[in-house]
N, C-alpha and C. Protein backbone atom coordinates (compact mmCIF):
# COMPACT_ATOMS: atom_id res chain seq x y z
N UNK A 1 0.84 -1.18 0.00
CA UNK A 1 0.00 0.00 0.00
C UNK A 1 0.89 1.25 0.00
N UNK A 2 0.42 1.92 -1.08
CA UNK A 2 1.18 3.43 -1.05
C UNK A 2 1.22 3.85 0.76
N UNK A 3 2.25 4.80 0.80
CA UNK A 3 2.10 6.02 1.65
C UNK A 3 1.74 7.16 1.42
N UNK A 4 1.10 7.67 2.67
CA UNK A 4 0.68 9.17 2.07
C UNK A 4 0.93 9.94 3.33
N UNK A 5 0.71 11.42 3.00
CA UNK A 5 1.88 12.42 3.38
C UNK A 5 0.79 14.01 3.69
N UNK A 6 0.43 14.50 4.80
CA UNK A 6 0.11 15.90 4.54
C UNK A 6 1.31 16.90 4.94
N UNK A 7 1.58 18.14 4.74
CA UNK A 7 2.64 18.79 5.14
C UNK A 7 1.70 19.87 5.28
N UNK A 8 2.28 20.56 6.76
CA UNK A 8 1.70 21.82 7.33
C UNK A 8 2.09 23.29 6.22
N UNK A 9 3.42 23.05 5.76
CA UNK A 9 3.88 23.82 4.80
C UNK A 9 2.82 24.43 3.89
N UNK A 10 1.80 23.44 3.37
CA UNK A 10 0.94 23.70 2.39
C UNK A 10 0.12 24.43 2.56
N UNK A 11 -0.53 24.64 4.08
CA UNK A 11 -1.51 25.70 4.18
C UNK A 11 -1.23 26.60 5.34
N UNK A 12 -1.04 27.62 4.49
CA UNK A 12 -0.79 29.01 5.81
C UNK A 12 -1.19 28.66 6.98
N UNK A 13 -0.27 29.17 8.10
CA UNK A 13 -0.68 29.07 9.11
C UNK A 13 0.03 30.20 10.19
N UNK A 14 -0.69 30.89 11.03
CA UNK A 14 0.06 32.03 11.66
C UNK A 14 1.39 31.27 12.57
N UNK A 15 1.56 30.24 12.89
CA UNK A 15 2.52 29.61 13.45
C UNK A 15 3.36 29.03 12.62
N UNK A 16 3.36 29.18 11.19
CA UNK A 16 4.26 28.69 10.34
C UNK A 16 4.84 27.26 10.45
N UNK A 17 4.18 26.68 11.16
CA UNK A 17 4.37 25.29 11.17
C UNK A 17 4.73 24.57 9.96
N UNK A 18 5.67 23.44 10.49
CA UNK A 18 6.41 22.97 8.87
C UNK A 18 6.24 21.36 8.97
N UNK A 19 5.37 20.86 10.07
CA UNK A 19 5.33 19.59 10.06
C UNK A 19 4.85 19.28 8.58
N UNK A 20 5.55 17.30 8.40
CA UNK A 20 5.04 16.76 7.54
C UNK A 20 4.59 15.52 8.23
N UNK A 21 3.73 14.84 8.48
CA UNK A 21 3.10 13.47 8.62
C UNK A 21 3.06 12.85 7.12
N UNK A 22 3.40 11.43 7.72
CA UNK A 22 3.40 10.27 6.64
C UNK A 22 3.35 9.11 7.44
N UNK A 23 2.49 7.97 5.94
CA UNK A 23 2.07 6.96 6.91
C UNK A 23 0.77 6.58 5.92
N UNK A 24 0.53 5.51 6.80
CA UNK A 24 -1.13 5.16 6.33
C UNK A 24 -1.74 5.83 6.26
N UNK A 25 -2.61 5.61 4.83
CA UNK A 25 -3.44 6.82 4.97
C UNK A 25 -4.88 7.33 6.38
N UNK A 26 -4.78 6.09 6.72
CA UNK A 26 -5.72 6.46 8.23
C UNK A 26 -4.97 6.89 9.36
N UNK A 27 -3.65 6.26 9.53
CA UNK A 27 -2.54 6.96 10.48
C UNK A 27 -2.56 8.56 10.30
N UNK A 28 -2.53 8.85 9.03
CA UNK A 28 -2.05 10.07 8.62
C UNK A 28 -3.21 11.08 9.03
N UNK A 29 -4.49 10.50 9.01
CA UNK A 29 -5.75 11.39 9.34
C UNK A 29 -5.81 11.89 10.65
N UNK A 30 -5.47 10.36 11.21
CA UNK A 30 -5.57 10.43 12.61
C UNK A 30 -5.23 11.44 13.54
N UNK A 31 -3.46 11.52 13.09
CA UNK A 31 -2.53 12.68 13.52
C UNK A 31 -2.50 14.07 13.30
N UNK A 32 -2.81 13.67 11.88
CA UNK A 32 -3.32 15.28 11.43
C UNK A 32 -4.46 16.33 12.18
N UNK A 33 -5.29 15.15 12.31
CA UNK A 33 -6.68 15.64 13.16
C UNK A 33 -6.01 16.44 14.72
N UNK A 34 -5.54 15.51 15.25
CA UNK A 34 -5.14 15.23 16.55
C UNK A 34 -3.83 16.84 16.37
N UNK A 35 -3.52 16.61 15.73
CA UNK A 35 -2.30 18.04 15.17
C UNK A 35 -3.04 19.52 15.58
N UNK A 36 -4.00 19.51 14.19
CA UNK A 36 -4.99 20.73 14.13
C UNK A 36 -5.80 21.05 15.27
N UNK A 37 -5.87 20.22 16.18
CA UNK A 37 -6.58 20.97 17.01
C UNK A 37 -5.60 21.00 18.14
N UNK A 38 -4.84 20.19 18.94
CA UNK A 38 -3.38 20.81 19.97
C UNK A 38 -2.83 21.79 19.15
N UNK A 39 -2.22 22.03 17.43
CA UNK A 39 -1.28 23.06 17.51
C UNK A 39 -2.08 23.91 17.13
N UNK A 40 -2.99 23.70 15.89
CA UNK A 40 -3.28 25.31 14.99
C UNK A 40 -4.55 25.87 15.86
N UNK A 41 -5.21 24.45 17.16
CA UNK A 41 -6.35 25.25 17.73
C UNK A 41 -8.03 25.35 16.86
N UNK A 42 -7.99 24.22 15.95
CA UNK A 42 -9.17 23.88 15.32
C UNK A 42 -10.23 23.38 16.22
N UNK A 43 -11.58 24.12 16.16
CA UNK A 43 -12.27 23.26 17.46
C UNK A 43 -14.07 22.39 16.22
N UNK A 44 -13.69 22.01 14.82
CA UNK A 44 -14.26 21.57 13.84
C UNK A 44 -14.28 19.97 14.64
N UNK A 45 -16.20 19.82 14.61
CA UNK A 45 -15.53 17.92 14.72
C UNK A 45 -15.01 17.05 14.08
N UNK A 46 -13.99 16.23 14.70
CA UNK A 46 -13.04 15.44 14.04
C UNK A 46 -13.60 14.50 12.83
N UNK A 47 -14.71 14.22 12.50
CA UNK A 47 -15.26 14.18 11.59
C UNK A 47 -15.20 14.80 10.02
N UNK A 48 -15.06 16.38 10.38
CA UNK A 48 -15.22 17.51 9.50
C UNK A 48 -13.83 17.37 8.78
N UNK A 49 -12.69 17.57 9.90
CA UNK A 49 -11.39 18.17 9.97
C UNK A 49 -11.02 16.92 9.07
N UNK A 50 -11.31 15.26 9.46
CA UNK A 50 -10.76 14.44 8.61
C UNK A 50 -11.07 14.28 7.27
N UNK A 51 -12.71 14.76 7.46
CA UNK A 51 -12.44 14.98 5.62
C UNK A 51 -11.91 16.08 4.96
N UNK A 52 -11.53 16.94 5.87
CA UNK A 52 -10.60 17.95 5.30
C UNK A 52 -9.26 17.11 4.79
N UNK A 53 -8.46 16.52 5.79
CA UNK A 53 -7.56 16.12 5.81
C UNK A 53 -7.16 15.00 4.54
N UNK A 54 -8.31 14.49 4.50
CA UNK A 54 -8.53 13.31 3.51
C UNK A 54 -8.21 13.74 1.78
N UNK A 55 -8.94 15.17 2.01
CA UNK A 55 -9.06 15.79 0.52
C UNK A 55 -7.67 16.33 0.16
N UNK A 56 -6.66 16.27 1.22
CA UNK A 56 -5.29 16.85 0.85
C UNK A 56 -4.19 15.72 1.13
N UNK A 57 -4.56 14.46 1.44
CA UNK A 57 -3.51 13.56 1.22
C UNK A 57 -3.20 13.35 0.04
N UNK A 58 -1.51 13.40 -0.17
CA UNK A 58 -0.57 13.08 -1.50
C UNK A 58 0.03 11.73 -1.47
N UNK A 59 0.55 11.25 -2.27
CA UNK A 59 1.60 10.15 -2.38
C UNK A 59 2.45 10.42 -1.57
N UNK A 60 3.46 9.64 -1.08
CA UNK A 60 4.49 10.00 -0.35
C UNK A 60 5.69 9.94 -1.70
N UNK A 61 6.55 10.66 -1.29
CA UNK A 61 7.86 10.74 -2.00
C UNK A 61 8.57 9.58 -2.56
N UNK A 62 9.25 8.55 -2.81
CA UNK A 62 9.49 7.73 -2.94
C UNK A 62 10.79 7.67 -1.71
N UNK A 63 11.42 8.63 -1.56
CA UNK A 63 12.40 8.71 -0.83
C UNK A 63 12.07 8.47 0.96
N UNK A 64 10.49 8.73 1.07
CA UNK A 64 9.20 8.72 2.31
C UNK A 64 8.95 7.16 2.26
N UNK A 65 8.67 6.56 1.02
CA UNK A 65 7.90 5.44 1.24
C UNK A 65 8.80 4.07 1.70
C-alpha cells in the first residue's frame, strides 16, 4: 500500500508550522486531526477536519515510502 503524506507547509498558518506526517493513509488522518486541534487550535468535529484532511492527502515521496 502506497504512503501518504500531509505537510503543514501547504496551508498558511500564523505559526508557520512545517510539520510533515506520513504513513497510512488512516494513520495520517488520525494525527493530522489530533495536530490541528493541539497546535493550529481547530475546534471543527473530528469528523469535518478528517475529511478535510482526507481531501489533501498526497503520495508519499518515494524517498518517504
Amino acid at each position: 500500500m502506497a504512503r501518504k503524506f500531509v505537510d503543514c507547509r501547504e496551508t498558511p498558518s500564523e505559526s508557520g508550522c512545517t510539520l510533515a506526517i506520513v504513513g497510512d493513509a488512516d494513520e495520517v488522518v488520525t494525527a493530522a486531526v489530533a495536530h490541528m486541534k493541539s497546535v493550529h487550535g481547530h475546534d471543527e468535529p473530528d469528523a469535518e477536519l478528517a475529511e478535510m484532511v482526507r481531501a489533501e492527502l498526497k503520495d508519499a515521496p518515494g524517498v518517504l515510502a
